[in-house]
PDB file of N, CA and C in Angstrom:
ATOM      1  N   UNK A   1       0.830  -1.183   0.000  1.00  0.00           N
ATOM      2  CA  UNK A   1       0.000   0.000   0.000  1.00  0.00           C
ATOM      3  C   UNK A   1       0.875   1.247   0.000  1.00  0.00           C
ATOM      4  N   UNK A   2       0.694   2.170  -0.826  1.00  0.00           N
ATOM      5  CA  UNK A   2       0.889   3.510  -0.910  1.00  0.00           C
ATOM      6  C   UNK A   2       0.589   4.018   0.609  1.00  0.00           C
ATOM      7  N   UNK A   3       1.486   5.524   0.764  1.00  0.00           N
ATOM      8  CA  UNK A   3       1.372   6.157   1.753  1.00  0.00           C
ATOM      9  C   UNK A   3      -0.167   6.558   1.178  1.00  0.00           C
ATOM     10  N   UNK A   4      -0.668   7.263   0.259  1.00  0.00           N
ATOM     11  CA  UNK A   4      -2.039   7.550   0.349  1.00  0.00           C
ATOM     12  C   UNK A   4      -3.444   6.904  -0.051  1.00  0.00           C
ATOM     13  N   UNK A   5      -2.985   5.701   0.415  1.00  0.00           N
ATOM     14  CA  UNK A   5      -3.649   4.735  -0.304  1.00  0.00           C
ATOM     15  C   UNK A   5      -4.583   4.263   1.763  1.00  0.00           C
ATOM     16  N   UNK A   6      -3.522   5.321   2.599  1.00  0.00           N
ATOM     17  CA  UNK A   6      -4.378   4.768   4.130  1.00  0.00           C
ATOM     18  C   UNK A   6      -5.057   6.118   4.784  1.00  0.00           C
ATOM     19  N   UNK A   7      -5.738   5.756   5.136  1.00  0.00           N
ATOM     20  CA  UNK A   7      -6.652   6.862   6.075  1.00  0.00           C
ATOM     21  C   UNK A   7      -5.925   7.942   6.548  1.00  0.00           C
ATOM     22  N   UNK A   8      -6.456   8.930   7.098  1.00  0.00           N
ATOM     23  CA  UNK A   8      -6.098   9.765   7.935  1.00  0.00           C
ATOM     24  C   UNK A   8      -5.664   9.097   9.240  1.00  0.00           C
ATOM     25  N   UNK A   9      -6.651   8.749   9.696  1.00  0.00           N
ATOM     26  CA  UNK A   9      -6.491   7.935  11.215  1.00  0.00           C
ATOM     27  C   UNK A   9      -4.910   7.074  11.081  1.00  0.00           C
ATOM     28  N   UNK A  10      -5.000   5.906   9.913  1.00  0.00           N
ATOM     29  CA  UNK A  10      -4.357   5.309   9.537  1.00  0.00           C
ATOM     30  C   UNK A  10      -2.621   5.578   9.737  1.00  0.00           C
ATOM     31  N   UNK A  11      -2.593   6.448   9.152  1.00  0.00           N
ATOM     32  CA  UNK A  11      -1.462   7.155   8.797  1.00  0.00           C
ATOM     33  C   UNK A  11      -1.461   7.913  10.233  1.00  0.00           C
ATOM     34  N   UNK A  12      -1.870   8.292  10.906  1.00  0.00           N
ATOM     35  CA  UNK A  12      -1.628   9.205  12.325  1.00  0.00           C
ATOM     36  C   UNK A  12      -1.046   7.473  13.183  1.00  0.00           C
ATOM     37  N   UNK A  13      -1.616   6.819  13.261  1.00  0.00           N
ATOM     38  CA  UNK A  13      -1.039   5.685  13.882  1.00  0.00           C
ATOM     39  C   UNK A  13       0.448   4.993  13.629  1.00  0.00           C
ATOM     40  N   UNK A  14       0.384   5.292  12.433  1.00  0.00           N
ATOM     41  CA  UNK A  14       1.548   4.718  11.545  1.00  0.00           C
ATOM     42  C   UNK A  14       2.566   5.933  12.085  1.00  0.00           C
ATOM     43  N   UNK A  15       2.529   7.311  12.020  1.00  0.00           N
ATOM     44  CA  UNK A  15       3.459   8.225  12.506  1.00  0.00           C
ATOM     45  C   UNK A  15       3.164   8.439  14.206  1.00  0.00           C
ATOM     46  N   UNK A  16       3.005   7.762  14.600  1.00  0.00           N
ATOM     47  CA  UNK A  16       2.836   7.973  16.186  1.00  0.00           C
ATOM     48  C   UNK A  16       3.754   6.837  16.429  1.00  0.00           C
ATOM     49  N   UNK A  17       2.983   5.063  16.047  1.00  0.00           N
ATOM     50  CA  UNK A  17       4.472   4.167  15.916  1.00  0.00           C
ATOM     51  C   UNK A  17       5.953   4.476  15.801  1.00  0.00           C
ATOM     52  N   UNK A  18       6.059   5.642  14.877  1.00  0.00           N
ATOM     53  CA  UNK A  18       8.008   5.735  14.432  1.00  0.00           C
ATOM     54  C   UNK A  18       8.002   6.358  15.296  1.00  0.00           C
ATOM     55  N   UNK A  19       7.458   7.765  15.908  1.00  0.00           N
ATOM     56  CA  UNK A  19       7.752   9.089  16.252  1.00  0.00           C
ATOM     57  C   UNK A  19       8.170   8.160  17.860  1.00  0.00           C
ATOM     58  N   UNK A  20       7.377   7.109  18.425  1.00  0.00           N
ATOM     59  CA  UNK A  20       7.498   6.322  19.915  1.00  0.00           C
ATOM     60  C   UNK A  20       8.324   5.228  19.980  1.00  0.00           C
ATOM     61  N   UNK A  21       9.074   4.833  18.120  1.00  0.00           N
ATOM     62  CA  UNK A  21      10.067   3.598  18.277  1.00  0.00           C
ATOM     63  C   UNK A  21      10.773   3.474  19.283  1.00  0.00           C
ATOM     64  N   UNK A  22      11.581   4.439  19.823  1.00  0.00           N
ATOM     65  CA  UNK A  22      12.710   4.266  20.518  1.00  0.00           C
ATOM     66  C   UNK A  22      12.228   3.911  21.946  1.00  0.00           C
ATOM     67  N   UNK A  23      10.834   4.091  22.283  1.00  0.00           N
ATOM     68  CA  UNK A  23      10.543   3.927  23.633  1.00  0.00           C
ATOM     69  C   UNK A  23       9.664   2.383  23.542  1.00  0.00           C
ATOM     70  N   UNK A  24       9.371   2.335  22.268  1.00  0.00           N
ATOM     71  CA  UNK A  24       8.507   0.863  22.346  1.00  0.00           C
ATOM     72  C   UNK A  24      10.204  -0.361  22.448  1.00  0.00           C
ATOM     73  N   UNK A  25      10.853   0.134  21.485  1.00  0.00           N
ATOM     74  CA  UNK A  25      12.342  -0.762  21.821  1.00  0.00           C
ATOM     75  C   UNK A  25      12.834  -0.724  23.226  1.00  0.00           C
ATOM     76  N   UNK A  26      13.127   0.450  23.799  1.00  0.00           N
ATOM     77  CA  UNK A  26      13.213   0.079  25.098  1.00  0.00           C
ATOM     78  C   UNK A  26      12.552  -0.532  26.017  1.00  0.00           C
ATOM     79  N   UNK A  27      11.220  -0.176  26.230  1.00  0.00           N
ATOM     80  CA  UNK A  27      10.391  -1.197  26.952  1.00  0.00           C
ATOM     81  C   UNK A  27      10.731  -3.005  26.646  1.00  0.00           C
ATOM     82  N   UNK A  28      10.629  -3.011  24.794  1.00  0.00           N
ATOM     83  CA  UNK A  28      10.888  -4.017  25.118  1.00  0.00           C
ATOM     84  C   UNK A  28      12.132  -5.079  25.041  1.00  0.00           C
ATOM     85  N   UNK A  29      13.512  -3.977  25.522  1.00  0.00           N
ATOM     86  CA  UNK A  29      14.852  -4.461  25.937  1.00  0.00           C
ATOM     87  C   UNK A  29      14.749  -4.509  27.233  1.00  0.00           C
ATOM     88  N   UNK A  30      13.483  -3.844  27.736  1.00  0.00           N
ATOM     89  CA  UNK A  30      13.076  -3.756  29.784  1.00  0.00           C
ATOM     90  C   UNK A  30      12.372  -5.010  29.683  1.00  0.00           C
ATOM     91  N   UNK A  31      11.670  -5.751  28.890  1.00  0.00           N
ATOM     92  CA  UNK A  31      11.154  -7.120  29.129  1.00  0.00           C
ATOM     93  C   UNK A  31      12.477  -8.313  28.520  1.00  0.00           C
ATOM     94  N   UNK A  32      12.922  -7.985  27.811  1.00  0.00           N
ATOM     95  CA  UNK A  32      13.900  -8.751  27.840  1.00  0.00           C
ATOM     96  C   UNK A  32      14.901  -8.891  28.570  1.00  0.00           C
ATOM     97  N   UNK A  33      15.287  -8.188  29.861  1.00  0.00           N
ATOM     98  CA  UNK A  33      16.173  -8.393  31.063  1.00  0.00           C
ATOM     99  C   UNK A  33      15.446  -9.113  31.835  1.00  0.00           C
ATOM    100  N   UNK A  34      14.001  -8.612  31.813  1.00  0.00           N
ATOM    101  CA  UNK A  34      13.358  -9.647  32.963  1.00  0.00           C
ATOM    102  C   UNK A  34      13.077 -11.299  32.557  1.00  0.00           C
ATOM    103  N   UNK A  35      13.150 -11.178  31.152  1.00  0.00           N
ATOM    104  CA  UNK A  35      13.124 -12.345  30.627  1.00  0.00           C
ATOM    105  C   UNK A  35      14.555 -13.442  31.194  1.00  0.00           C
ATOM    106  N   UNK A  36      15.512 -12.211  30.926  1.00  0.00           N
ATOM    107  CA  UNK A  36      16.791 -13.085  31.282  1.00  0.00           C
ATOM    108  C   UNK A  36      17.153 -13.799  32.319  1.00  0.00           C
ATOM    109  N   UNK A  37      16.674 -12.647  33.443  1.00  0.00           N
ATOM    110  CA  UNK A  37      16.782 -13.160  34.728  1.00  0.00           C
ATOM    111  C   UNK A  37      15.733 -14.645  35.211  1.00  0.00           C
ATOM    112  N   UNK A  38      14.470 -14.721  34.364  1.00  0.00           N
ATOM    113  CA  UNK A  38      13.950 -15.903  34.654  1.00  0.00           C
ATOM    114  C   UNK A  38      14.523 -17.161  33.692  1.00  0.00           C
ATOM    115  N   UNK A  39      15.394 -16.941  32.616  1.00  0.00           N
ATOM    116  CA  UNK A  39      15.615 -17.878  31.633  1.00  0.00           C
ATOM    117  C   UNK A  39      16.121 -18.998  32.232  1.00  0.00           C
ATOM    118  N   UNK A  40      16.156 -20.126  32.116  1.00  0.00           N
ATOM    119  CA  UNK A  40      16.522 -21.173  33.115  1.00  0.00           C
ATOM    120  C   UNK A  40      17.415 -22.633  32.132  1.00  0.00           C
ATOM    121  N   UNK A  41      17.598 -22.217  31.188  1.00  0.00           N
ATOM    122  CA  UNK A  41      18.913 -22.780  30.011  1.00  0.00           C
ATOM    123  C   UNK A  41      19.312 -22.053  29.432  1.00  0.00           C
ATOM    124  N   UNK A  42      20.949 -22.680  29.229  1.00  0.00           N
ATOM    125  CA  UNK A  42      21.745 -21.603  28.213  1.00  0.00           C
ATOM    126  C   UNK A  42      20.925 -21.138  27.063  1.00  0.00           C
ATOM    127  N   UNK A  43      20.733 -22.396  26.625  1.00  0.00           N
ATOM    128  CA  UNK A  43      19.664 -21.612  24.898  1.00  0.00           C
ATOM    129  C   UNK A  43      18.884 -20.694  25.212  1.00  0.00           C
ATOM    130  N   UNK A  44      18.501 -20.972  26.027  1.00  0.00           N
ATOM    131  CA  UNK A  44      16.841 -20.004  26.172  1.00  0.00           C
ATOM    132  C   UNK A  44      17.785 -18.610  26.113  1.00  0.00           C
ATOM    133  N   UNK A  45      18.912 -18.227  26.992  1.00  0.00           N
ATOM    134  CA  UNK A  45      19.965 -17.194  27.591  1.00  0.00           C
ATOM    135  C   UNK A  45      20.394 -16.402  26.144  1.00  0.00           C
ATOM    136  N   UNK A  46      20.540 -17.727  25.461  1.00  0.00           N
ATOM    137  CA  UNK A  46      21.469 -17.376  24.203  1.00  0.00           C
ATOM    138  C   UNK A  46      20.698 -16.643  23.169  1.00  0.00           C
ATOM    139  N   UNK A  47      19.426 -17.006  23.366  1.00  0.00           N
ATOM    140  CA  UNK A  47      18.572 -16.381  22.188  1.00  0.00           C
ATOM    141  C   UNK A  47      17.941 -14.951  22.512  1.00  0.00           C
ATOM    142  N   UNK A  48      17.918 -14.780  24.058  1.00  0.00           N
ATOM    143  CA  UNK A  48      17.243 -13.807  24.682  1.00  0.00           C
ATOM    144  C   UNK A  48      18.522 -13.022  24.417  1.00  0.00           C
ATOM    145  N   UNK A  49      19.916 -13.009  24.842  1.00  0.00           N
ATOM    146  CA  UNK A  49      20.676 -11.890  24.211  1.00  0.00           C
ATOM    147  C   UNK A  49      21.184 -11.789  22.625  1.00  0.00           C
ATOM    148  N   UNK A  50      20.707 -12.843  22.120  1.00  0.00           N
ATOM    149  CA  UNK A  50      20.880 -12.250  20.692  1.00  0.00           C
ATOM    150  C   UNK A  50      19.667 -10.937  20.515  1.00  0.00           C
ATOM    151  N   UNK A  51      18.360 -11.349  20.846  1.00  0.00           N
ATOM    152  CA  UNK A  51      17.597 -10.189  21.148  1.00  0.00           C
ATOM    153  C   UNK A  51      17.863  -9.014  21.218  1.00  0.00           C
ATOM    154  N   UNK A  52      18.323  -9.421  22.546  1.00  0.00           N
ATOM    155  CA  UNK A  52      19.018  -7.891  23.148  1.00  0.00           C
ATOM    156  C   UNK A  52      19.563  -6.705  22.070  1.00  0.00           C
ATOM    157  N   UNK A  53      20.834  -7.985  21.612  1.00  0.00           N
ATOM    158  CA  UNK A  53      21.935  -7.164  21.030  1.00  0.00           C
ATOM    159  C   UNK A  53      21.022  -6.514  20.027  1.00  0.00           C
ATOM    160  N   UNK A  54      20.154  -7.241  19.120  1.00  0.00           N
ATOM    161  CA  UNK A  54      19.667  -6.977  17.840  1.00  0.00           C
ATOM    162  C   UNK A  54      18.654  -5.489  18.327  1.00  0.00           C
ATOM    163  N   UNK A  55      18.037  -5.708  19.525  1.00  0.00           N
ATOM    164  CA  UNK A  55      17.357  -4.565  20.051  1.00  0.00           C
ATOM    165  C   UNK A  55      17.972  -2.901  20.625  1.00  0.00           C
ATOM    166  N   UNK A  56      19.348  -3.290  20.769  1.00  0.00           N
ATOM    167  CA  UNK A  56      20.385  -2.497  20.909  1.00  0.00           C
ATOM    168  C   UNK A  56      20.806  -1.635  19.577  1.00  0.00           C
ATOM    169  N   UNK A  57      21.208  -2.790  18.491  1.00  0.00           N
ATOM    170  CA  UNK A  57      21.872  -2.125  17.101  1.00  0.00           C
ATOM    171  C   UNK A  57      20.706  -1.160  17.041  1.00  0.00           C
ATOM    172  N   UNK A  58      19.010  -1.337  16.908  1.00  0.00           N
ATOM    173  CA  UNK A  58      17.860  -1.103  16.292  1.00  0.00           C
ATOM    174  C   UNK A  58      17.941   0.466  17.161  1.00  0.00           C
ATOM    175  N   UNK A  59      18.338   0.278  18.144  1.00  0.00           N
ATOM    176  CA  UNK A  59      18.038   1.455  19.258  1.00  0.00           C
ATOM    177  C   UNK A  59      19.159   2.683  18.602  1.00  0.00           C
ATOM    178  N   UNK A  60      20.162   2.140  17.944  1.00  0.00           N
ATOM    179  CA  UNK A  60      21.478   2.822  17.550  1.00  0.00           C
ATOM    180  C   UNK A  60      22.523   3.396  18.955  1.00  0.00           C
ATOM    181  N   UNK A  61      22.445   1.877  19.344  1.00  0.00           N
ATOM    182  CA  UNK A  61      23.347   2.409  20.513  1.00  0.00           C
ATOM    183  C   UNK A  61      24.681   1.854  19.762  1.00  0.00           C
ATOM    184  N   UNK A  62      25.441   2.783  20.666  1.00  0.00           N
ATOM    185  CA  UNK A  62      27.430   2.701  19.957  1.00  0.00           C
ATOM    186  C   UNK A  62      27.940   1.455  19.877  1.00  0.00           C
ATOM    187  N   UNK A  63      28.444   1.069  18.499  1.00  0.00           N
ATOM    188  CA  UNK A  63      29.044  -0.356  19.054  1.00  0.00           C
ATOM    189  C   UNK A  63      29.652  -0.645  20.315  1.00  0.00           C
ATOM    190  N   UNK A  64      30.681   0.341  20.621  1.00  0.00           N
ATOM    191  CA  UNK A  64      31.809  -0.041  21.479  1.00  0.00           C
ATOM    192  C   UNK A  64      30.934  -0.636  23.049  1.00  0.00           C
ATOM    193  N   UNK A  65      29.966   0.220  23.039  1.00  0.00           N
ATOM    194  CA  UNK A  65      29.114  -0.353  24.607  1.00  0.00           C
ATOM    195  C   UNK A  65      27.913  -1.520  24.059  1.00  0.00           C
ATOM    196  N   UNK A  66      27.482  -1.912  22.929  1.00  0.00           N
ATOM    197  CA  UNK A  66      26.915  -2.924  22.824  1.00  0.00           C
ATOM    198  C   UNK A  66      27.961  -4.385  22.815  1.00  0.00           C
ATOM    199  N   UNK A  67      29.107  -4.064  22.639  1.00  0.00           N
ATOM    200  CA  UNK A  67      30.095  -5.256  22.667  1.00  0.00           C
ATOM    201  C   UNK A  67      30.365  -5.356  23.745  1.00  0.00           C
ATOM    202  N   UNK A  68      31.048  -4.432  25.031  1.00  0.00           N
ATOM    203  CA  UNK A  68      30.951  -4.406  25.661  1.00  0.00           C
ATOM    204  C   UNK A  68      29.759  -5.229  26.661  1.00  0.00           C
ATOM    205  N   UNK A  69      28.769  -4.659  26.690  1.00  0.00           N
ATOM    206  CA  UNK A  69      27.259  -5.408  27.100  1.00  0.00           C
ATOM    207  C   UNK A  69      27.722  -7.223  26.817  1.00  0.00           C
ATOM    208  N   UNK A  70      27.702  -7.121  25.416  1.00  0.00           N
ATOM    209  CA  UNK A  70      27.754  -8.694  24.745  1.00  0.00           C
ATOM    210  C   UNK A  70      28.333  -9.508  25.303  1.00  0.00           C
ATOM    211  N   UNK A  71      29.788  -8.486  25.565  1.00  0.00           N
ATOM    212  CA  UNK A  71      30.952  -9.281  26.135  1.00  0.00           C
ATOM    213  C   UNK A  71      30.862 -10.010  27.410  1.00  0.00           C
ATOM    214  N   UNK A  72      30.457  -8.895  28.226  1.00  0.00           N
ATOM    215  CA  UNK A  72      30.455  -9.348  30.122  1.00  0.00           C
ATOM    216  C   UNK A  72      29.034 -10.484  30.080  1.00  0.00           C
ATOM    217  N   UNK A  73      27.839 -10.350  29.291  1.00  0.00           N
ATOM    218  CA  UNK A  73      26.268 -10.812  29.217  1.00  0.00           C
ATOM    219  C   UNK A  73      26.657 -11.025  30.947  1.00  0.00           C
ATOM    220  N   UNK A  74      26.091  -9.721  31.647  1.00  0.00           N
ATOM    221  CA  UNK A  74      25.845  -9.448  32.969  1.00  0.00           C
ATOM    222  C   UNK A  74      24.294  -8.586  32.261  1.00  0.00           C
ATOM    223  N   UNK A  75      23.493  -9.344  33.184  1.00  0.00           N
ATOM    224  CA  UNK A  75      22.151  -8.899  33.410  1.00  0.00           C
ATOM    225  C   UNK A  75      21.674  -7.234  34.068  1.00  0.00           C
ATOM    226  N   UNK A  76      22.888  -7.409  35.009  1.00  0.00           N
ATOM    227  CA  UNK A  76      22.910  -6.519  35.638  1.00  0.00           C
ATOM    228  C   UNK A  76      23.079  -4.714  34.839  1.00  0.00           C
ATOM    229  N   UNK A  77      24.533  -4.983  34.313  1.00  0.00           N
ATOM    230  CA  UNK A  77      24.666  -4.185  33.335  1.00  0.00           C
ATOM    231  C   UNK A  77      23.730  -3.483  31.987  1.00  0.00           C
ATOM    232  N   UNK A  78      23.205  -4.819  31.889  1.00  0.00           N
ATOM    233  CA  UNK A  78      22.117  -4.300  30.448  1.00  0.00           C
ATOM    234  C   UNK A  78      20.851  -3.784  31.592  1.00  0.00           C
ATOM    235  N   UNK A  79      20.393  -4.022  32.603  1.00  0.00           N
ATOM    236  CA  UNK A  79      19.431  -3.191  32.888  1.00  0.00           C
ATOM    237  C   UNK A  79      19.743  -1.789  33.064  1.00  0.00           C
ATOM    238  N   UNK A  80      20.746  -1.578  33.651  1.00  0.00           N
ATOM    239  CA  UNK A  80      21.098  -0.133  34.044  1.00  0.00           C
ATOM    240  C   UNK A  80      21.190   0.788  32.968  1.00  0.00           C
ATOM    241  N   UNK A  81      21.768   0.164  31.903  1.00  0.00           N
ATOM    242  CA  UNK A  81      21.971   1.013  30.470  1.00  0.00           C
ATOM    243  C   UNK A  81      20.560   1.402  30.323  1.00  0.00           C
ATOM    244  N   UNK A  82      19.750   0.168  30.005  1.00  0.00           N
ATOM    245  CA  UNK A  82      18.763  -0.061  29.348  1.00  0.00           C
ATOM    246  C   UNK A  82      17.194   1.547  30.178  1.00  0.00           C
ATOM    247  N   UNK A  83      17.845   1.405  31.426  1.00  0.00           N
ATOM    248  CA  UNK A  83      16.901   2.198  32.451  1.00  0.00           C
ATOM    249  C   UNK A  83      17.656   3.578  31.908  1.00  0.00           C
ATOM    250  N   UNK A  84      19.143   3.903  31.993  1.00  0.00           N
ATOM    251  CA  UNK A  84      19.411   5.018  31.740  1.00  0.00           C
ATOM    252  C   UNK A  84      19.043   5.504  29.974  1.00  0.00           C
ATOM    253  N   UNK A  85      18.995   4.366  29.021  1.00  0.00           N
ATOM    254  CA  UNK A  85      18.345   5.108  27.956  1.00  0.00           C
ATOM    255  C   UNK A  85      17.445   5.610  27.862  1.00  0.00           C
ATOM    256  N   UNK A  86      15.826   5.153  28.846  1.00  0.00           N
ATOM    257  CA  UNK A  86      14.850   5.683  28.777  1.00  0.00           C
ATOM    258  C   UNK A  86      14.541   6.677  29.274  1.00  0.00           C
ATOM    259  N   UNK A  87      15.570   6.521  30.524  1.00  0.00           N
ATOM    260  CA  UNK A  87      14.920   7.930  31.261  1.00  0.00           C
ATOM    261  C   UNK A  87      15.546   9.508  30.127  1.00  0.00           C
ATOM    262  N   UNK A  88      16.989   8.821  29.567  1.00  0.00           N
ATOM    263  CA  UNK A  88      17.329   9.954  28.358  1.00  0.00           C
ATOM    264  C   UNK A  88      16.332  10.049  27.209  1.00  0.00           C
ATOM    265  N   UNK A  89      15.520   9.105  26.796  1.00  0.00           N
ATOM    266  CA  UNK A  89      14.701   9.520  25.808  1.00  0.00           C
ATOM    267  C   UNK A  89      12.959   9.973  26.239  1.00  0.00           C
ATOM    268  N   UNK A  90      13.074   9.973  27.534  1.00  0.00           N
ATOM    269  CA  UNK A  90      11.549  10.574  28.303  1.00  0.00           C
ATOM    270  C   UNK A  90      12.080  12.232  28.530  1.00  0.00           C
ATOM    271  N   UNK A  91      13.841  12.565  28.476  1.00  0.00           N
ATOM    272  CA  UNK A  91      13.875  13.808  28.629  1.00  0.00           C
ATOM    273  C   UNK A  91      13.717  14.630  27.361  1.00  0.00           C
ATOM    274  N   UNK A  92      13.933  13.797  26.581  1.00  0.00           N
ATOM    275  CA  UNK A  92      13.782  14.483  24.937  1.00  0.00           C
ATOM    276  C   UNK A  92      12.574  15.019  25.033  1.00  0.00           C
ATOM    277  N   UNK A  93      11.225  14.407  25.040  1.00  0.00           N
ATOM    278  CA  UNK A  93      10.060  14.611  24.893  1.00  0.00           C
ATOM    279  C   UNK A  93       9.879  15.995  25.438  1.00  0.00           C
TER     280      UNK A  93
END
């Protein structure tokens, strides 16, 4: 579909989605820590931080601290980032 091929409404939803990406990704890099902490096998671990990472690149955070992150896969660490990105992108607003 064409951009004018959708509603008014349509299209207000569709630009409300991009304009809130960065906070719908964070929330859900904030469910994926809590995910981690309950994961209870490596695989399950392994797939939940491929997540991560992939939710990280998407966010455009710096390589050097997403490798970092990758490197240590401390739970701990990715929440704190993860809390300090949002509260930086709730100050934008």
């Amino acid at each position: 579909m064409a951009k004018g091929e959708y509603t008014a409404h349509q299209q207000k939803i569709i630009s409300n989605y991009y304009d809130h990406l960065d906070t719908i990704l964070l929330t859900r890099l904030q469910e994926l820590v809590t995910d981690l902490y309950l994961a209870d096998t490596p695989g399950k671990q392994n797939r939940l931080w491929q997540r991560a990472q992939k939710a990280m690149e998407k966010l455009k955070i710096p390589p050097q601290i997403i490798e970092h992150i990758m490197s240590r896969r401390d739970i701990v660490v990715l929440a704190r980032n993860a809390e300090e990105w949002l509260a930086a992108s709730r100050k934008k607003r």
